[in-house]
Protein backbone atom coordinates (compact mmCIF):
# COMPACT_ATOMS: atom_id res chain seq x y z
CA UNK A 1 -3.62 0.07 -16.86
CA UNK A 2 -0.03 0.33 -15.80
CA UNK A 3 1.33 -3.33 -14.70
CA UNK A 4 1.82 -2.85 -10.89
CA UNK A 5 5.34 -3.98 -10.37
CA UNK A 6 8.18 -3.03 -7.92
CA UNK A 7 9.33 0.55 -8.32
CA UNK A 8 5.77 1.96 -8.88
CA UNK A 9 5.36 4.92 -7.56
CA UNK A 10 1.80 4.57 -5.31
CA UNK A 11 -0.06 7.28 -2.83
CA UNK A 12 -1.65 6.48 0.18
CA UNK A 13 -4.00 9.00 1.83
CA UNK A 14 -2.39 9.01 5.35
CA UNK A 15 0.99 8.29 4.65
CA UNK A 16 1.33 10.19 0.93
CA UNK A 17 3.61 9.31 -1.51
CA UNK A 18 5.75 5.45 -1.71
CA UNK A 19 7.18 3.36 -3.55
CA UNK A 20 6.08 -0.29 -4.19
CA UNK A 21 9.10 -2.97 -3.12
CA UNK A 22 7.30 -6.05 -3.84
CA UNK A 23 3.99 -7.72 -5.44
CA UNK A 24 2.20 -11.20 -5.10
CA UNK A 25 -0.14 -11.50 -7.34
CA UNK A 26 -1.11 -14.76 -5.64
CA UNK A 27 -2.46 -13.46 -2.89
CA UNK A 28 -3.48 -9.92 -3.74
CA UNK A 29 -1.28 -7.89 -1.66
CA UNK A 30 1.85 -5.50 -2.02
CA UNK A 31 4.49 -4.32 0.31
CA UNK A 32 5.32 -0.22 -0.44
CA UNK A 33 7.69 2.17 1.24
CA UNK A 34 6.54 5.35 2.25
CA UNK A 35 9.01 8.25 3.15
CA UNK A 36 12.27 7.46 5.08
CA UNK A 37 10.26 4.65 6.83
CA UNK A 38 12.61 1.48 7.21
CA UNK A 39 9.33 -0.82 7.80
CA UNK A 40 7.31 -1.61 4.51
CA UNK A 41 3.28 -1.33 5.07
CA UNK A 42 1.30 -4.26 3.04
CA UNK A 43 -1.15 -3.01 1.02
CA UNK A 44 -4.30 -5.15 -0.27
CA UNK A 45 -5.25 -4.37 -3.74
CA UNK A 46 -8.14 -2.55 -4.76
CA UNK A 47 -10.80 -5.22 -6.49
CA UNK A 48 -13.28 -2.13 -7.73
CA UNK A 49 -11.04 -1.65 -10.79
CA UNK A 50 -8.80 -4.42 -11.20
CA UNK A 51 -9.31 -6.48 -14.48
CA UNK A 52 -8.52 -8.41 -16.85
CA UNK A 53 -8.06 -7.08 -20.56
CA UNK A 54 -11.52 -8.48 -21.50
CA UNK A 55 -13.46 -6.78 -18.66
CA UNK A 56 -13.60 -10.15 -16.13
CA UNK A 57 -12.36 -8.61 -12.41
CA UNK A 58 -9.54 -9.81 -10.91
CA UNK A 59 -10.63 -10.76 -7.37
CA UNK A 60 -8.02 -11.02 -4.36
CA UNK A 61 -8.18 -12.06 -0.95
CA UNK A 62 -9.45 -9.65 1.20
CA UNK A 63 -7.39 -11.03 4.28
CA UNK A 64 -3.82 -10.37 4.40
CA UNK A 65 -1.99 -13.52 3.95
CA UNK A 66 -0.55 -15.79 6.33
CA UNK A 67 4.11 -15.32 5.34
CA UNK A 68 4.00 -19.05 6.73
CA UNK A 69 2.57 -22.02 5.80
CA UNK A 70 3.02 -23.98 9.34
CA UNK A 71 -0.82 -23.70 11.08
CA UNK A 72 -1.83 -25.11 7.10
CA UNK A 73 0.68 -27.85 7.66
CA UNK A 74 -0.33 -28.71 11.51
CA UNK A 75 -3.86 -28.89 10.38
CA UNK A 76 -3.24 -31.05 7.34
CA UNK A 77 -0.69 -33.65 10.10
CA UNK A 78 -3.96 -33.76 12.72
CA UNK A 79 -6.20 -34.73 9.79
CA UNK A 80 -3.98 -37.74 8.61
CA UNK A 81 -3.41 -38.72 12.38
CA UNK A 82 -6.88 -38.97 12.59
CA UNK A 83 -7.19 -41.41 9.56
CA UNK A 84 -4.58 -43.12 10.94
CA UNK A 85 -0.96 -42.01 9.47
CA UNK A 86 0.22 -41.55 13.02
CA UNK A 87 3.54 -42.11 11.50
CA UNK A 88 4.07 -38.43 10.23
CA UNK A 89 5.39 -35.95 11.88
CA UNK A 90 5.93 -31.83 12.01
CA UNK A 91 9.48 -30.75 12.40
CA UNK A 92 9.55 -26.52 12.42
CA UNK A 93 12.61 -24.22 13.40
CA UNK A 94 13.69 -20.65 12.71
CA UNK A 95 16.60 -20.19 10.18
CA UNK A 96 19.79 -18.77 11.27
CA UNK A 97 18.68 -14.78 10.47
CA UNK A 98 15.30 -15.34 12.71
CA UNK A 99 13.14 -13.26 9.63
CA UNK A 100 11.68 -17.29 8.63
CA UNK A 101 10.60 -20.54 10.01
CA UNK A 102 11.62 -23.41 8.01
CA UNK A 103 9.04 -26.68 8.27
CA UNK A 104 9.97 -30.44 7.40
CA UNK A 105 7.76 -33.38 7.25
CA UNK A 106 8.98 -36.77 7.25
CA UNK A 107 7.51 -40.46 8.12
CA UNK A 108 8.84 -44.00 9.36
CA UNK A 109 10.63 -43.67 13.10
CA UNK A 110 9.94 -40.81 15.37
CA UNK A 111 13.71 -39.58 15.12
CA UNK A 112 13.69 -35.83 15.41
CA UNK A 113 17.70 -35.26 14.63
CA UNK A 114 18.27 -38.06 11.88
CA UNK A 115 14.89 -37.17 9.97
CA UNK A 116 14.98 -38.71 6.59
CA UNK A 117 14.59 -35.95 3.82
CA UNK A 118 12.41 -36.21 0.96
CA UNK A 119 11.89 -33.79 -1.90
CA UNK A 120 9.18 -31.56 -1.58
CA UNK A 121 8.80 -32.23 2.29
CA UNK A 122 10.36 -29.25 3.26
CA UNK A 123 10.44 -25.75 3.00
CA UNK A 124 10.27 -22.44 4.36
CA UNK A 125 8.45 -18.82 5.10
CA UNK A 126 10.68 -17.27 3.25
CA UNK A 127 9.74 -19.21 -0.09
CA UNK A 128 5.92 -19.54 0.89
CA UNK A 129 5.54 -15.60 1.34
CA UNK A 130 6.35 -15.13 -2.26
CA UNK A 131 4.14 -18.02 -3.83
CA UNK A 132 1.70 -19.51 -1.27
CA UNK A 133 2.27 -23.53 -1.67
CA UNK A 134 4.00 -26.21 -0.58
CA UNK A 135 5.03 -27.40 -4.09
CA UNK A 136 3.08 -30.67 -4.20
CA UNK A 137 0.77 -28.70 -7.22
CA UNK A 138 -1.57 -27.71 -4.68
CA UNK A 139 -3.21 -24.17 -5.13
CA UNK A 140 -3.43 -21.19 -2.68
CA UNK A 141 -5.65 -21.45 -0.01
CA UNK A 142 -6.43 -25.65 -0.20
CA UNK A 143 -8.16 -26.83 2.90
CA UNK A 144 -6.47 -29.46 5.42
CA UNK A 145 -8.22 -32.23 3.51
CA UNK A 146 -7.20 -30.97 -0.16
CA UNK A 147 -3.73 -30.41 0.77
CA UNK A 148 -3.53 -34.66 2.42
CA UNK A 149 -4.83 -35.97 -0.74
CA UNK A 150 -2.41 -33.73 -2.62
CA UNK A 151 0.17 -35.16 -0.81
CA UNK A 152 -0.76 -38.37 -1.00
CA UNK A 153 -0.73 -38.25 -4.68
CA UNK A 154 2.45 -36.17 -5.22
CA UNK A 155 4.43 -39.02 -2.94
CA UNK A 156 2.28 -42.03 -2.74
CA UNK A 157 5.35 -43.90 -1.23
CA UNK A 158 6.29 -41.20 1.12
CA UNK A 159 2.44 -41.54 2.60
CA UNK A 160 2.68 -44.86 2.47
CA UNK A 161 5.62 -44.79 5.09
CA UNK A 162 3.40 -42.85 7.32
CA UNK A 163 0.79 -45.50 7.71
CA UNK A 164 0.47 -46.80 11.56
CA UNK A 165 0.14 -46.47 15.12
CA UNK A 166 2.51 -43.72 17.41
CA UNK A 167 -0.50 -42.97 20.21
CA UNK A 168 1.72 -40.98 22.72
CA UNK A 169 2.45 -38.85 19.72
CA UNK A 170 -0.45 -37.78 18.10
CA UNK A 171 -2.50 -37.47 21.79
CA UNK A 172 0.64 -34.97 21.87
CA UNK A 173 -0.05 -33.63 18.68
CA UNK A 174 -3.84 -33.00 19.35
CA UNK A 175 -3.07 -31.33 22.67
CA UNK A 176 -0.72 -29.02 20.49
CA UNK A 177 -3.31 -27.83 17.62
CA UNK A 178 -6.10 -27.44 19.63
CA UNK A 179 -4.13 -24.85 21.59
CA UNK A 180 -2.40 -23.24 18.82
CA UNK A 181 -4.27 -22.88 15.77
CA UNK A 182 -5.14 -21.44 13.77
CA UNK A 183 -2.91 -18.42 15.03
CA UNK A 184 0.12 -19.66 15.72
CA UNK A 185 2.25 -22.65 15.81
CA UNK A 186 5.90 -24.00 17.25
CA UNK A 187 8.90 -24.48 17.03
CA UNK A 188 11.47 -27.17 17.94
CA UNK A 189 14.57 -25.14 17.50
CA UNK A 190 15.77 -22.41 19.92
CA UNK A 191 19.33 -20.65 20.48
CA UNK A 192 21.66 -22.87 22.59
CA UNK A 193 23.46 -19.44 22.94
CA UNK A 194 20.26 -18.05 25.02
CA UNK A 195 20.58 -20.85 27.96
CA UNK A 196 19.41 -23.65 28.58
CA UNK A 197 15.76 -25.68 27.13
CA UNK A 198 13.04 -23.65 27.87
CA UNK A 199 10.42 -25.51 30.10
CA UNK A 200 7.63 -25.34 27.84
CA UNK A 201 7.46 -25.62 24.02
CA UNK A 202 8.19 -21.89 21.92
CA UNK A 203 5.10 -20.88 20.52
CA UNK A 204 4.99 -18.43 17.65
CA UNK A 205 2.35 -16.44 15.47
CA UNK A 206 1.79 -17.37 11.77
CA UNK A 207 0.82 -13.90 11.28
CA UNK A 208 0.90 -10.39 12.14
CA UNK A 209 -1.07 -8.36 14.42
CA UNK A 210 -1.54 -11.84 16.92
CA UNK A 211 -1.28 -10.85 20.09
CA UNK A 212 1.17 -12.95 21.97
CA UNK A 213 0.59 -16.58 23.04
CA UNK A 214 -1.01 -16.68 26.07
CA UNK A 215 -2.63 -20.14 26.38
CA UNK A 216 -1.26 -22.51 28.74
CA UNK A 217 2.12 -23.96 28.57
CA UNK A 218 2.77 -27.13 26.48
CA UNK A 219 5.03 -30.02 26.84
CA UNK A 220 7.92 -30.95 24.05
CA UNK A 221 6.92 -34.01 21.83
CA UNK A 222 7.27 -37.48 23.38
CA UNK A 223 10.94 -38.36 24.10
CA UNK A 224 12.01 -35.15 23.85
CA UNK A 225 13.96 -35.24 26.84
CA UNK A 226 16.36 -37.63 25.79
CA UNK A 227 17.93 -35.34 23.49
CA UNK A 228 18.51 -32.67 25.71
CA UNK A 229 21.92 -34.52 26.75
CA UNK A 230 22.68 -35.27 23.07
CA UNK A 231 25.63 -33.68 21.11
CA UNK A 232 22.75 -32.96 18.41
CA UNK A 233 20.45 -30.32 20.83
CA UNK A 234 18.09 -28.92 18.56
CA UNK A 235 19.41 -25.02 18.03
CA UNK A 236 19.08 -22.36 15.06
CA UNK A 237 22.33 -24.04 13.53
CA UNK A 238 22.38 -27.56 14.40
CA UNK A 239 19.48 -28.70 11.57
CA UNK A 240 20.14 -27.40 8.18
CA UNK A 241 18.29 -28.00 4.82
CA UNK A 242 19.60 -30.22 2.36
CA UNK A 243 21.20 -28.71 -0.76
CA UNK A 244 20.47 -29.87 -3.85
CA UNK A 245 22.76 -31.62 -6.17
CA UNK A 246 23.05 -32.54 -9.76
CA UNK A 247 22.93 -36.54 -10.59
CA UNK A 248 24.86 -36.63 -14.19
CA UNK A 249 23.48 -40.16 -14.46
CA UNK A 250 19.77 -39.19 -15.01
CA UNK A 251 19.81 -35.81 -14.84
CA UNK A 252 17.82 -35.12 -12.06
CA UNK A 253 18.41 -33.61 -8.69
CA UNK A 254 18.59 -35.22 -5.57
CA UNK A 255 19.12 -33.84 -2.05
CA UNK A 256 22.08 -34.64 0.71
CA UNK A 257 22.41 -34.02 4.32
């Protein structure tokens, strides 16, 4: 079989002739351009004769793929609430271009703008819509449960810090996911340029083809309103990920604000 790679030419019965732009194996699914069509149309792959060299099929998710990880993440937070890591918390916001949402957990206080930053604890769509993880070596598609002890035993100390008691927030929390998922999620980050705080917290779908949010509207976190006078407003600019940089004394990287 011809590897399936970008630049294959591909036909589709309705649409005729295109041209694959990307692949993720991953997850089974390809993005193709058809015509003079600026939108790409994912495609899932066939698993009726897809296989290995020895015969064995290669099976693929017949469910297109979520291009965010955040309703996984949300999930995996209410979980370790529950067994009482009250002390982690869910920071999401778009990125500057508005195509991705960028995520960020951290532990110890409940300070949304000075949020300490610990490797692996972040990330974004953009990353997580080519390879489907978080990068704590957990595999595609791990359950809420899998992906907390994953955690915990990627960053035992960063879990640690998470251990205790923040009530107002994770009543908050609850209130939040039991609205939201498993279709969409929120975000904590809007435009300053578009006006002024919205009144109720931005929802947004982790996929496409959800209809938009039409649940009832929910609050911002617990003390969000004291940082609506701050210099540090929460906007598309204002939080940025840290960069990584090269430690000549050991070799390995380490991040700064």
């Amino acid at each position: 079989m011809k590897p399936i790679a970008p630049g294959t030419v591909i036909f589709h019965r309705h649409r005729g002739y295109g041209v694959i732009t990307a692949v993720n194996l991953m997850t089974g699914w390809i993005s193709a351009r058809f015509g003079n069509e600026m939108r790409t149309l994912d495609l899932n792959l066939s698993t009726d004769e897809v296989q290995h060299a020895d015969g064995e099929a290669i099976l693929f998710r017949r469910t297109p793929p979520d291009p965010m990880p955040h309703a996984r993440l949300m999930a995996m937070v209410r979980k370790l609430h529950q067994a009482g890591y009250q002390r982690l918390y869910f920071y999401s916001w778009p990125k500057p271009s508005g195509l991705h949402w960028r995520w960020h957990l951290f532990t110890g206080p409940r300070n949304w703008m000075e949020r300490p930053w610990r490797e692996g604890w972040y990330g974004s769509g953009a990353e997580y819509n080519c390879n489907p993880v978080m990068g704590w070596g957990d595999t595609p598609g791990e359950t809420a449960e899998e992906l907390a002890s994953t955690l915990a035993q990627f960053d035992p100390t960063g879990m640690a810090q998470a251990l205790g008691r923040d009530e107002d927030h994770a009543a908050w929390f609850d209130l939040v996911c039991e609205a939201l998922l498993p279709d969409y999620t929120f975000s904590l980050g809007w435009d300053k340029q578009d006006g002024r705080i919205p009144d109720a917290l931005p929802v947004i779908p982790v996929r496409r083809g959800v209809p938009e949010y039409a649940g009832p509207p929910l609050p911002w976190p617990p003390g969000w309103a004291k940082l609506w006078g701050s210099a540090h407003l929460a906007s598309t600019t204002a939080t940025l990920l840290p960069r990584p940089q090269k430690n000549p004394a050991d070799d390995r990287s380490d991040t700064v604000r």
